[in-house]
C-alpha atoms as a PDB file:
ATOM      1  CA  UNK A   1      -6.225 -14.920  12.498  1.00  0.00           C
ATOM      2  CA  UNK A   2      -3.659 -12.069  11.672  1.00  0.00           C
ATOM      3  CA  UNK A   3      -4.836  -8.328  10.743  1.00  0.00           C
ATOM      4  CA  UNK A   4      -2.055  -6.737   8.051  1.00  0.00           C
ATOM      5  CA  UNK A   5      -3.090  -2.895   8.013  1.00  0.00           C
ATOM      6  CA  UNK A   6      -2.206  -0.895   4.961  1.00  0.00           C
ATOM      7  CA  UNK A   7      -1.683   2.531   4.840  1.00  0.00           C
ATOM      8  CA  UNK A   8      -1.698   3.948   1.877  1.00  0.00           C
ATOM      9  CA  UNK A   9      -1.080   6.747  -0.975  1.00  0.00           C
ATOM     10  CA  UNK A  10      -3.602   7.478  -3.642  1.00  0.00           C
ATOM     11  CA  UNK A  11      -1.063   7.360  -5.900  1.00  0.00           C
ATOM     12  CA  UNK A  12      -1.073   3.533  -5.418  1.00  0.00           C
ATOM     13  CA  UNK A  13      -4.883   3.117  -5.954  1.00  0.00           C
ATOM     14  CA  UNK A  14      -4.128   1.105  -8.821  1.00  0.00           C
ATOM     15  CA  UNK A  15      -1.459  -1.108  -7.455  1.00  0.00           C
ATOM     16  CA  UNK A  16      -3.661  -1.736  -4.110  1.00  0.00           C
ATOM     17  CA  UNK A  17      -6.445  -3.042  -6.208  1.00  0.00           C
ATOM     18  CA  UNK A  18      -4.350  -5.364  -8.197  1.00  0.00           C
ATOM     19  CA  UNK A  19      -2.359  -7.138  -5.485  1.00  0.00           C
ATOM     20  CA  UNK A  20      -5.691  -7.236  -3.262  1.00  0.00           C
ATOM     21  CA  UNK A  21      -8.044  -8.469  -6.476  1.00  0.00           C
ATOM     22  CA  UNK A  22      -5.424 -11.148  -6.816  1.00  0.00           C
ATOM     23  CA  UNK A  23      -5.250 -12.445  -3.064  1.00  0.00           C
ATOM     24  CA  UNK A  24      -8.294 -15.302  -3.110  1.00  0.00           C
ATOM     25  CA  UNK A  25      -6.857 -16.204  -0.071  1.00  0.00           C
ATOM     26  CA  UNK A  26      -8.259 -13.434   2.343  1.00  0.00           C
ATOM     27  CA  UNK A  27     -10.216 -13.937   5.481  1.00  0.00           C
ATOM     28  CA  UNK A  28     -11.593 -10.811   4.948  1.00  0.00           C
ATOM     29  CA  UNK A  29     -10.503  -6.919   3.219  1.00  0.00           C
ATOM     30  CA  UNK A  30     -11.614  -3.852   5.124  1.00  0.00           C
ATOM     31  CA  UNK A  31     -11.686  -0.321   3.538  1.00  0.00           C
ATOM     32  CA  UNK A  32     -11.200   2.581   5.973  1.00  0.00           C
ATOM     33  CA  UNK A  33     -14.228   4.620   4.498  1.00  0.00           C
ATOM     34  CA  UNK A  34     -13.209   8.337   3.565  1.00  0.00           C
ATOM     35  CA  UNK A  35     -13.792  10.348   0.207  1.00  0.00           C
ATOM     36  CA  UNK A  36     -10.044   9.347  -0.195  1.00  0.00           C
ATOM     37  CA  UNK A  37     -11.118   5.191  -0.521  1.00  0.00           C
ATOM     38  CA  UNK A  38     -13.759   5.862  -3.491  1.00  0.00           C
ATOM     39  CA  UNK A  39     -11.334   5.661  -6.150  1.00  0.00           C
ATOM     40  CA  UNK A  40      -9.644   2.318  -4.346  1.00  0.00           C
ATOM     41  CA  UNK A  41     -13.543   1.214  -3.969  1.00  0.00           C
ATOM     42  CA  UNK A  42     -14.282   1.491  -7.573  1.00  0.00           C
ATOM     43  CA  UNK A  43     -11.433  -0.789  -9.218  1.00  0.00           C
ATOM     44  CA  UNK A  44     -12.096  -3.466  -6.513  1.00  0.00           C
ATOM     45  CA  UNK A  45     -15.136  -3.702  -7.609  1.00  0.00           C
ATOM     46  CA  UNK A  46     -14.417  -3.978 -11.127  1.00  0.00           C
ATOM     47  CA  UNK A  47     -12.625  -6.463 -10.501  1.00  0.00           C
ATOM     48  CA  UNK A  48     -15.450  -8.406  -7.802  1.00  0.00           C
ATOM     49  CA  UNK A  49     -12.941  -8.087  -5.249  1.00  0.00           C
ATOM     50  CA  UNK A  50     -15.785  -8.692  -2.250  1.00  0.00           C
ATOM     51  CA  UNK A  51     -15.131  -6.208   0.732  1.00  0.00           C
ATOM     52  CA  UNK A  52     -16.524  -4.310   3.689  1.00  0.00           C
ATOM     53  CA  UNK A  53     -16.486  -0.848   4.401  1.00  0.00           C
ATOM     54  CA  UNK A  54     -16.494   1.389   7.817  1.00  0.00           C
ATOM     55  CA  UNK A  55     -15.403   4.337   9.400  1.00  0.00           C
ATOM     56  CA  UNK A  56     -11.810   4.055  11.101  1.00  0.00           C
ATOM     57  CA  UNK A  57     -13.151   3.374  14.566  1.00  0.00           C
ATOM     58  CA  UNK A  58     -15.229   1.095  13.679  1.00  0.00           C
ATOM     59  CA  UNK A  59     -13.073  -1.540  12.459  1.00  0.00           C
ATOM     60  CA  UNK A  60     -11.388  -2.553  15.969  1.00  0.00           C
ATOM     61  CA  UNK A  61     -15.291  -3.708  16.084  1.00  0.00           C
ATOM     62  CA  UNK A  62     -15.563  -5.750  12.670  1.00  0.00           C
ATOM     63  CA  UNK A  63     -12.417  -7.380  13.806  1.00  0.00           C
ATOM     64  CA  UNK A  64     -14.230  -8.548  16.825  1.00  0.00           C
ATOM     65  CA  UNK A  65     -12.109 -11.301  18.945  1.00  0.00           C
ATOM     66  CA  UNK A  66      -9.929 -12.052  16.054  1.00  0.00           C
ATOM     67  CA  UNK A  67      -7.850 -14.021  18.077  1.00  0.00           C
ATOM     68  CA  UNK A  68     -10.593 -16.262  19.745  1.00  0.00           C
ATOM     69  CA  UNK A  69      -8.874 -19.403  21.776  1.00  0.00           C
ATOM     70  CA  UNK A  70      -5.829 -20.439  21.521  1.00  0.00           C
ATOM     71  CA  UNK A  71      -5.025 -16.799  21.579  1.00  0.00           C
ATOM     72  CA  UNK A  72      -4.090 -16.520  25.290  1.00  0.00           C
ATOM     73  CA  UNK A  73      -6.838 -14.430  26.066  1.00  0.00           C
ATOM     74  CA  UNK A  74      -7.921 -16.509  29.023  1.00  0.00           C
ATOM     75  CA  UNK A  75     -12.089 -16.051  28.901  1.00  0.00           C
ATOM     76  CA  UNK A  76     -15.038 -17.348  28.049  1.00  0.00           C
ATOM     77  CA  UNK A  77     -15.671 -20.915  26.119  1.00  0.00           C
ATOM     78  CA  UNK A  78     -12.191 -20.676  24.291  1.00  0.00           C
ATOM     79  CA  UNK A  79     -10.246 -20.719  27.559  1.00  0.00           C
ATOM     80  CA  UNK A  80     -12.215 -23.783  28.999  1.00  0.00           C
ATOM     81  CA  UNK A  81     -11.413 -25.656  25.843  1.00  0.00           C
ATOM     82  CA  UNK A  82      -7.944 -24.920  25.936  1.00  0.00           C
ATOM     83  CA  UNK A  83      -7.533 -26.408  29.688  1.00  0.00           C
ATOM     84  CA  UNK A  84      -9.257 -29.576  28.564  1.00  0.00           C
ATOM     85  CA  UNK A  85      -7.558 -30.044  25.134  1.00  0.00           C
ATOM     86  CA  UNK A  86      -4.327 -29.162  26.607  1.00  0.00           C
ATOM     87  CA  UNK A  87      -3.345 -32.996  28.027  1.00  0.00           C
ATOM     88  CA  UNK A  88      -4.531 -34.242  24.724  1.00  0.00           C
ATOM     89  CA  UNK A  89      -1.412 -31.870  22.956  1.00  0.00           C
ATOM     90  CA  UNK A  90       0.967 -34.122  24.448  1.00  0.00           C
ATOM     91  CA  UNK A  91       0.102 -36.898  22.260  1.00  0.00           C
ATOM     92  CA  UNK A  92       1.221 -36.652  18.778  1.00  0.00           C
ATOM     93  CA  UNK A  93      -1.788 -36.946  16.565  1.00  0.00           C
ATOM     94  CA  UNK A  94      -3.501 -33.972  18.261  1.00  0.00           C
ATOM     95  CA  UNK A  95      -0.709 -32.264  18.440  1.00  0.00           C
ATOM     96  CA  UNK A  96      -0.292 -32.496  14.571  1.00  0.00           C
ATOM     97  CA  UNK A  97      -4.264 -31.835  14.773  1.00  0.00           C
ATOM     98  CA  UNK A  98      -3.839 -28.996  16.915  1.00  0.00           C
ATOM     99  CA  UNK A  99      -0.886 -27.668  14.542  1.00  0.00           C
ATOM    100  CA  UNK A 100      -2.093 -27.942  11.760  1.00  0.00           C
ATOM    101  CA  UNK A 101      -5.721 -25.988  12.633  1.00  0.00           C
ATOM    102  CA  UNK A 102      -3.375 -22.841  14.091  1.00  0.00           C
ATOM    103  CA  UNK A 103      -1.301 -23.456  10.658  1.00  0.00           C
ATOM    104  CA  UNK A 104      -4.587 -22.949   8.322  1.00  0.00           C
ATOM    105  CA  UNK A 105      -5.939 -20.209  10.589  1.00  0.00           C
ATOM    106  CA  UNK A 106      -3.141 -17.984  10.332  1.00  0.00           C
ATOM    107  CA  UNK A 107      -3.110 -18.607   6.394  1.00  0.00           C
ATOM    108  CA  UNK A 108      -6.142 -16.684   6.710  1.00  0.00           C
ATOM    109  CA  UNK A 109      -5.238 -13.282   6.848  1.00  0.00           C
ATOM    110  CA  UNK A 110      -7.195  -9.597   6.944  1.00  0.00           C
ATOM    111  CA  UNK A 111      -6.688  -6.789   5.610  1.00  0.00           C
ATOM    112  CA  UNK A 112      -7.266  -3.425   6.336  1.00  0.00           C
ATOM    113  CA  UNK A 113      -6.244  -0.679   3.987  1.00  0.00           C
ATOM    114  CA  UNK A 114      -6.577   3.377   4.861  1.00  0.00           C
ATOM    115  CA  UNK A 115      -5.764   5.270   1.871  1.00  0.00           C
ATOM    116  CA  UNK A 116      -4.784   8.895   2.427  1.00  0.00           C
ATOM    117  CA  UNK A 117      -5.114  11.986   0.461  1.00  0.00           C
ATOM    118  CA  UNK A 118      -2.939  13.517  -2.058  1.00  0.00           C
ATOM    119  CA  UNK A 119      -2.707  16.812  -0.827  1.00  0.00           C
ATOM    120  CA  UNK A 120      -0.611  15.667   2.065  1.00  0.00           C
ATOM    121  CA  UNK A 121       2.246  16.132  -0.192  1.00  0.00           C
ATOM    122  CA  UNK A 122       2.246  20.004  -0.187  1.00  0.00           C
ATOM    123  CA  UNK A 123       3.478  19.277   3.430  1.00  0.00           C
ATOM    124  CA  UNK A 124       6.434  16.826   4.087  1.00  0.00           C
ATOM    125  CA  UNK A 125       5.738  17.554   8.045  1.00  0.00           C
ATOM    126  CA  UNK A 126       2.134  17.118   7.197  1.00  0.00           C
ATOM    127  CA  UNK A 127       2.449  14.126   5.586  1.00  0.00           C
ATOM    128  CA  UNK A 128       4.593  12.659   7.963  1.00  0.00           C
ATOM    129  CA  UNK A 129       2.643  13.414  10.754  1.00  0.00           C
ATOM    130  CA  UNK A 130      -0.113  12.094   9.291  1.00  0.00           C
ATOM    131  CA  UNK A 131       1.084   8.738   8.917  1.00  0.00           C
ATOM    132  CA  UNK A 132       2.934   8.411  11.800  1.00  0.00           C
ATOM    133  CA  UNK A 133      -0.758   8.886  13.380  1.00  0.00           C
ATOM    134  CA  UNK A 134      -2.632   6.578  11.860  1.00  0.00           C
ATOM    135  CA  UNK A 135       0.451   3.868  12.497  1.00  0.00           C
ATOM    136  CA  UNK A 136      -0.209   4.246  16.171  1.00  0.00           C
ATOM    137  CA  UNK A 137      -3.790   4.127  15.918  1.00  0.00           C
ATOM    138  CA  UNK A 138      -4.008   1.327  13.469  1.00  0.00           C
ATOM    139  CA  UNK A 139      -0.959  -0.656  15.450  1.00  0.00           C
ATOM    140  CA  UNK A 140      -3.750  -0.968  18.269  1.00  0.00           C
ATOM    141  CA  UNK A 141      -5.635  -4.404  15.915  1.00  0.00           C
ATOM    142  CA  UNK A 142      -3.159  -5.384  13.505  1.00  0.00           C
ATOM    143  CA  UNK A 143      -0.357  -7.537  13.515  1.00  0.00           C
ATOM    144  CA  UNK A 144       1.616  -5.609  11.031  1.00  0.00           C
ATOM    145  CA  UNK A 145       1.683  -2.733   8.885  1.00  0.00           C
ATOM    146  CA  UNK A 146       2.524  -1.888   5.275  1.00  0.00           C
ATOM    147  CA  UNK A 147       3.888   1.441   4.150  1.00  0.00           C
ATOM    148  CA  UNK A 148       2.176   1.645   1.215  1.00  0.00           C
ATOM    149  CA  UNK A 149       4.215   5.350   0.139  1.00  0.00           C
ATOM    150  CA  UNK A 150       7.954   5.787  -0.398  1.00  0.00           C
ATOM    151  CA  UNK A 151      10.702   7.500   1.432  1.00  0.00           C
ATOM    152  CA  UNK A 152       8.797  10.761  -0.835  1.00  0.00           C
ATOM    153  CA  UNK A 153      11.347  13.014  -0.492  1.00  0.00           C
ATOM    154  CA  UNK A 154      12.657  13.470   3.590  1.00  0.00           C
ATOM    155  CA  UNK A 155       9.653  12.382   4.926  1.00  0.00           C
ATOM    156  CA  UNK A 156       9.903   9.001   5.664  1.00  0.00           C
ATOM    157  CA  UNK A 157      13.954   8.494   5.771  1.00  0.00           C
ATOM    158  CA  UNK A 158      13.906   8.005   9.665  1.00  0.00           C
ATOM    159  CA  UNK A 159      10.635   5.530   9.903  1.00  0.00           C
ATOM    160  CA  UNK A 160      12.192   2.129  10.560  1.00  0.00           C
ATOM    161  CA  UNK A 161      14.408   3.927  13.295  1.00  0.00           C
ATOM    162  CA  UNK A 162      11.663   6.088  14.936  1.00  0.00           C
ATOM    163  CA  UNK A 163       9.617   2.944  14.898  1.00  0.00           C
ATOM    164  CA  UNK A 164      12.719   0.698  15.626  1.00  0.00           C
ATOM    165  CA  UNK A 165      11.311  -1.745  19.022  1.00  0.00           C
ATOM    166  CA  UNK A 166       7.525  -0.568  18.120  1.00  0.00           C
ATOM    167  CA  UNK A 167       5.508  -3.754  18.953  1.00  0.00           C
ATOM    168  CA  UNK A 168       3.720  -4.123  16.062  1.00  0.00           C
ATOM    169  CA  UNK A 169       6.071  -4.689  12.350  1.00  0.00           C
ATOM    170  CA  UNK A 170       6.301  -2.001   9.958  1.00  0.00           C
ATOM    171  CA  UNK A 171       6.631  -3.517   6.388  1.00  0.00           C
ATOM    172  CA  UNK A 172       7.937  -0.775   3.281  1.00  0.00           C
ATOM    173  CA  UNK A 173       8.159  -0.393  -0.371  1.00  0.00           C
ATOM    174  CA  UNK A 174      11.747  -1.728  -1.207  1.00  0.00           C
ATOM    175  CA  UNK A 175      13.393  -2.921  -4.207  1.00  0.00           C
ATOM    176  CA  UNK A 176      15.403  -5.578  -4.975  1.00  0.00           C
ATOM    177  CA  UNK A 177      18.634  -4.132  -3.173  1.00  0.00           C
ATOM    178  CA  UNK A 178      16.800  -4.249   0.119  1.00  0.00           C
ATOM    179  CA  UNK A 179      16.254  -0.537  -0.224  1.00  0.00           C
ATOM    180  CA  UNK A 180      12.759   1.681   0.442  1.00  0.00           C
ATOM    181  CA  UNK A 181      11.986   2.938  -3.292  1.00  0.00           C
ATOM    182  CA  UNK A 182      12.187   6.799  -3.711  1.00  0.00           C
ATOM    183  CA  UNK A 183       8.913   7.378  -5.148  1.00  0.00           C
ATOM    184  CA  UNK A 184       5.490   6.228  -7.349  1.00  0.00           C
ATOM    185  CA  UNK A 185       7.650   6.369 -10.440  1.00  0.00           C
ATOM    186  CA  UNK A 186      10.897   4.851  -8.527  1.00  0.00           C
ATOM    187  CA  UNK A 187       8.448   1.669  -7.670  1.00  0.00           C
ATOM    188  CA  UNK A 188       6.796   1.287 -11.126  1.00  0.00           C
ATOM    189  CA  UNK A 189      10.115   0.726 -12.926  1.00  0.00           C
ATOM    190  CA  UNK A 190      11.088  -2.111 -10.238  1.00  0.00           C
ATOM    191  CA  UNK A 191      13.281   0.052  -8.075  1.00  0.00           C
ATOM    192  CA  UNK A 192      15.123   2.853  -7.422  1.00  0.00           C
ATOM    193  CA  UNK A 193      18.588   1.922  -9.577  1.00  0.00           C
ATOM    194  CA  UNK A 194      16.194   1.331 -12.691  1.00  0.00           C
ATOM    195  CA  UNK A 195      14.677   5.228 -12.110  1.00  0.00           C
ATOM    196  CA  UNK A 196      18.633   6.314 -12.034  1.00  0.00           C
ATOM    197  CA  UNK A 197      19.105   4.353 -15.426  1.00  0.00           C
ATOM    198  CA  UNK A 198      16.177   5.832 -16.640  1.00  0.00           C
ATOM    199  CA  UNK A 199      16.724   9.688 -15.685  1.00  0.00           C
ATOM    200  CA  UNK A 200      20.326   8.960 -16.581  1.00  0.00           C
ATOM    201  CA  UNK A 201      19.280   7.990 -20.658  1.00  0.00           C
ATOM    202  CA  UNK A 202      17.086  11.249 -20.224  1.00  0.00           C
ATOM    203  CA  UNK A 203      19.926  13.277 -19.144  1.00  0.00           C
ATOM    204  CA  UNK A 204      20.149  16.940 -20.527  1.00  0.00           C
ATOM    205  CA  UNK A 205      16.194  17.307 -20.836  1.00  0.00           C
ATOM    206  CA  UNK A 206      13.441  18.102 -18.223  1.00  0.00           C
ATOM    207  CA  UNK A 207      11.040  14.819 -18.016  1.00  0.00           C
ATOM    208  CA  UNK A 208       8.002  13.876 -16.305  1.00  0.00           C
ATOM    209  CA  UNK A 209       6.828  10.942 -15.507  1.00  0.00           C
ATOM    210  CA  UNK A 210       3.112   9.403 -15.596  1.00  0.00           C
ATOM    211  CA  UNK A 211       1.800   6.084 -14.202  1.00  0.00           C
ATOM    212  CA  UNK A 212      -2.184   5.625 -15.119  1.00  0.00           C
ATOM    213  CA  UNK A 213      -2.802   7.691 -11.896  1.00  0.00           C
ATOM    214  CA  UNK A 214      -0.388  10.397 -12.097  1.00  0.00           C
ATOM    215  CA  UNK A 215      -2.501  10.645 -15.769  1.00  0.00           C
ATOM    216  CA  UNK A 216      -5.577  11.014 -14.370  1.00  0.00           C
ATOM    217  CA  UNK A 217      -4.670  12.732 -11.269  1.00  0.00           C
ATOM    218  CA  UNK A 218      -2.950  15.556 -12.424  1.00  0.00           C
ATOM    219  CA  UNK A 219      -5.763  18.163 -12.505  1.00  0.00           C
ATOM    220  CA  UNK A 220      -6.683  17.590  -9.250  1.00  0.00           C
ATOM    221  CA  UNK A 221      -2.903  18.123  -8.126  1.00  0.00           C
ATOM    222  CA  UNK A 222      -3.096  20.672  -9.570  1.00  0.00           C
ATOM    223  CA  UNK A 223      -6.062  22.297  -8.456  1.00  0.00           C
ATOM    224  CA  UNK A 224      -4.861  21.311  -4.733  1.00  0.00           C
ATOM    225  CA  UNK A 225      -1.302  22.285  -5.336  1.00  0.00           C
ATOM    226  CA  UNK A 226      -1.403  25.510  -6.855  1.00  0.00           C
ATOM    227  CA  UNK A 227       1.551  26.785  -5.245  1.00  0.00           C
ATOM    228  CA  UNK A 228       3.791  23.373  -5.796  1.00  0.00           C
ATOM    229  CA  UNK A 229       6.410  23.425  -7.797  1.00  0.00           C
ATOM    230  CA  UNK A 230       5.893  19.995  -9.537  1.00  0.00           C
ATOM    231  CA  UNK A 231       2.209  20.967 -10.621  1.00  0.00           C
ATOM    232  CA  UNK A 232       2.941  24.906 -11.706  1.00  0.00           C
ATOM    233  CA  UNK A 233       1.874  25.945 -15.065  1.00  0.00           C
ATOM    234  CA  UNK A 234       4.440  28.412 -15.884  1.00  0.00           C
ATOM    235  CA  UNK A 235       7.131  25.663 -14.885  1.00  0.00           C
ATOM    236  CA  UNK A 236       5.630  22.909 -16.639  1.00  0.00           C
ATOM    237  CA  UNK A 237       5.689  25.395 -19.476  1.00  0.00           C
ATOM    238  CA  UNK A 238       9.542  25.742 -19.328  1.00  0.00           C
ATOM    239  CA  UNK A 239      11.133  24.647 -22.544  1.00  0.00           C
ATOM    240  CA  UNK A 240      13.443  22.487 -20.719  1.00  0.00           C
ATOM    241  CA  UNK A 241      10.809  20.190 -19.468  1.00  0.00           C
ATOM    242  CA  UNK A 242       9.891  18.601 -22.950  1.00  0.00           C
ATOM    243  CA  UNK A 243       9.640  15.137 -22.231  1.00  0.00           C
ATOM    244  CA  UNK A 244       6.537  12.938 -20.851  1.00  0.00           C
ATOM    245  CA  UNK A 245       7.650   9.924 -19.909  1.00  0.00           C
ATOM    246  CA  UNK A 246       4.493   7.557 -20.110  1.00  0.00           C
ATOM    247  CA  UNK A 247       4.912   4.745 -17.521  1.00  0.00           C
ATOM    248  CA  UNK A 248       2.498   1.949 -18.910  1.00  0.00           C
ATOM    249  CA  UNK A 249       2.137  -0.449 -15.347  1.00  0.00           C
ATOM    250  CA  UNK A 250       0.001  -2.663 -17.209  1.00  0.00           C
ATOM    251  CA  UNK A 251      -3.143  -1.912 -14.839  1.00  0.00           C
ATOM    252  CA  UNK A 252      -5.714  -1.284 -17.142  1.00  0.00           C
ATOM    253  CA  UNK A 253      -8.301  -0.053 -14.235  1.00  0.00           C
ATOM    254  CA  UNK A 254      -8.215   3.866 -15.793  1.00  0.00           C
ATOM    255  CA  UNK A 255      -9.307   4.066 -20.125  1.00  0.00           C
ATOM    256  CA  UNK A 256      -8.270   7.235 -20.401  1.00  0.00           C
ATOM    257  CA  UNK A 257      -4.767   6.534 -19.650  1.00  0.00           C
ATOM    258  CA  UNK A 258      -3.769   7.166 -23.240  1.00  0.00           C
ATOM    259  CA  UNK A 259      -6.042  10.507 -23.584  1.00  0.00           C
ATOM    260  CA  UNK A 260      -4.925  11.959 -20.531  1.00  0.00           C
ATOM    261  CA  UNK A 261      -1.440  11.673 -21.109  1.00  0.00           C
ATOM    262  CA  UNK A 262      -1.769  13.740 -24.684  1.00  0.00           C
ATOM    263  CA  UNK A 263      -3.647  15.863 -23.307  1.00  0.00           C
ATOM    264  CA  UNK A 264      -0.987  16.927 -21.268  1.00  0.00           C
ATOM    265  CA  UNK A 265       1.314  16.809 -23.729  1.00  0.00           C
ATOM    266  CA  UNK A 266      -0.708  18.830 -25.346  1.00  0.00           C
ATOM    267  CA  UNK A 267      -1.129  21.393 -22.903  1.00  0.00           C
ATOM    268  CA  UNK A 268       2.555  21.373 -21.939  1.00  0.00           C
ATOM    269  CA  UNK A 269       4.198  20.942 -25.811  1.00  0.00           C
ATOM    270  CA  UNK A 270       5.581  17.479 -24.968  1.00  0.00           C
ATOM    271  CA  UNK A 271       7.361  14.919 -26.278  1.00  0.00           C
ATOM    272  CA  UNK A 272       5.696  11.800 -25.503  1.00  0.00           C
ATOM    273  CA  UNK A 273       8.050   8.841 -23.998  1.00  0.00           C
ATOM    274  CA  UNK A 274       6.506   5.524 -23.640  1.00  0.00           C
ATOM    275  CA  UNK A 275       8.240   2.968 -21.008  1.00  0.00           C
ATOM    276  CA  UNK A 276       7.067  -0.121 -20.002  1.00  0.00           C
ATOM    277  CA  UNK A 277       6.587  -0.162 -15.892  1.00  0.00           C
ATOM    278  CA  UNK A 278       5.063  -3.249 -13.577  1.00  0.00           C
ATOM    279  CA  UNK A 279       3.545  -4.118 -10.625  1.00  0.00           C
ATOM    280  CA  UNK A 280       6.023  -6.108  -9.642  1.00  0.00           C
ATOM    281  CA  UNK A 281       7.612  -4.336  -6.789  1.00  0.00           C
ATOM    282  CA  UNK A 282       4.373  -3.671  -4.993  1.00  0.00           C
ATOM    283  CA  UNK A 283       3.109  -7.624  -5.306  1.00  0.00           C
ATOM    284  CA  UNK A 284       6.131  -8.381  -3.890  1.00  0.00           C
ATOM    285  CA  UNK A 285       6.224  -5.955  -0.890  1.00  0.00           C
ATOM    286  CA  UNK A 286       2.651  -7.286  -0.310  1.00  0.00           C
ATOM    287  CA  UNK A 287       3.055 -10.749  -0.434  1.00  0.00           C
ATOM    288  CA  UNK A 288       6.560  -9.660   2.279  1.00  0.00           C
ATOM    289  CA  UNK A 289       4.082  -7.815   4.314  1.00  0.00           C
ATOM    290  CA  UNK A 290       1.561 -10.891   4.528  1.00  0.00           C
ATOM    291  CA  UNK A 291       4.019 -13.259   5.093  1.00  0.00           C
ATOM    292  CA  UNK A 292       5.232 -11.503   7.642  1.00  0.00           C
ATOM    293  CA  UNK A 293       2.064 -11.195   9.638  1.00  0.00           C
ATOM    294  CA  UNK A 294       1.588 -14.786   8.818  1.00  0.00           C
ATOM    295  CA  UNK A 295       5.122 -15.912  10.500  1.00  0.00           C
ATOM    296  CA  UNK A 296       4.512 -13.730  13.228  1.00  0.00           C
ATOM    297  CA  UNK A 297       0.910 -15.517  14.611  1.00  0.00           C
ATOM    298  CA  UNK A 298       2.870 -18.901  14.511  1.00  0.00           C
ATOM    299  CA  UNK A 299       5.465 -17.872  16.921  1.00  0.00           C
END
């Protein structure tokens, strides 16, 4: 049965548990445990999204012999079945037997998701050496991997080359257009020529932009991220920036999505902007990803 890893942002917490609530169709879901997964923990259980929990190392073990016969692995029970089913094959009813068995087991798919802390952000080298990590050390049980971040600025606009011939499929974020979304906001609207409409209509005055999580992450940003730019009092306090664009996703997993954002406002002296985003782009990316893994264990 075929492992899809997912590494992931914070920032897509909400997103994560949606697609993965939705998928009825898992084998099994596996969260990396860390004080970065609590959040992601919560909301899938809100929603009675069943799942199992262990440290990083661990899971290769959970896994166990995924593969079991029919695999290749040549041992034990499975291999001794295989040699005496394998004249049977050659007639057509257990072939379509046999086919249709590997068919339904590779339907069956796990999932392992490893979400990663905010902070990394203060540090595109950081960040991307972070994630380039864990994609070697998850690569080791999984049959693909999804990119659950964006390109986020420079740090992840060489990925599908540095990982171009890497045995095990790398799966991104990307739009429409075929093309990895720029960031949180970028994937909320449905891509990144939507964020370029929108910035363009909000031309001429300084905007930022919450999703439910940006809301109700923003004091521990900014706590973390003292010296950043984005997150800096005195430049959030710059008349130009007037605008808050609220990005409603539709993921109702945080109830003071509505409070937090006027309380920023608030603090800031913002104009509140309400747009309507989705989930769209990640449930498609997903589903991509799963397929994907799915294909691959049939060939």
């Amino acid at each position: 049965m075929p492992v899809l890893s997912i590494i992931a942002c914070r920032m897509f917490e909400d997103e994560l548990a949606h697609v993965l609530s939705r998928d009825t169709e898992l084998e099994q879901l596996i969260v990396v445990e860390g004080r970065d997964s609590f959040g992601l923990l919560r909301k899938l259980k809100s929603k009675n999204c069943l799942h199992r929990t262990a440290p990083l190392d661990r899971v290769p073990f959970l896994l166990g012999n995924r593969h079991g016969f029919g695999s290749g692995s040549g041992s034990g029970s499975g291999s001794g079945f295989k040699t005496i089913a394998k004249p049977l094959l050659k007639l057509p009813f257990f072939r379509e037997v046999h086919e249709n068995m590997k068919l339904k087991a590779a339907q069956k798919v796990t999932v392992v998701v490893n979400p990663l802390r905010l902070g990394l952000h203060d540090d595109l080298d950081l960040l991307k050496s972070e994630v380039y990590g864990k994609i070697r050390e998850m690569a080791a049980f999984s049959d693909g991997i999804l990119i659950f971040y964006c390109s986020c600025g420079e740090a992840f606009e060489s990925l599908e080359k540095d990982f171009s011939g890497f045995k095990c499929p790398l799966y991104c974020l990307k739009d429409g257009n075929g093309e990895v979304v720029a960031d949180c906001i970028s994937a909320a609207l449905g891509g990144n020529a939507a964020y370029d409409e929108i910035m363009y209509a909000c031309r001429g005055t300084g905007a930022l932009y919450f999703t439910p999580m940006w809301a109700s992450a923003w004091k521990e940003m900014s706590e973390e991220r003292r010296k950043s730019r984005n997150l800096d009092d005195n430049y959030l306090k710059d008349p130009r920036y007037s605008r808050l664009v609220k990005l409603d996703t539709g993921l109702s997993y945080d109830p003071d999505f509505h409070k937090n954002v006027r309380e920023f406002a608030r603090t800031f002296d913002m104009e509140i902007v309400e747009i309507k985003g989705s989930a769209e782009l990640a449930e498609k990316s997903y589903r991509a990803a799963k397929k994907g893994v799915i294909q691959r264990t049939l060939e």
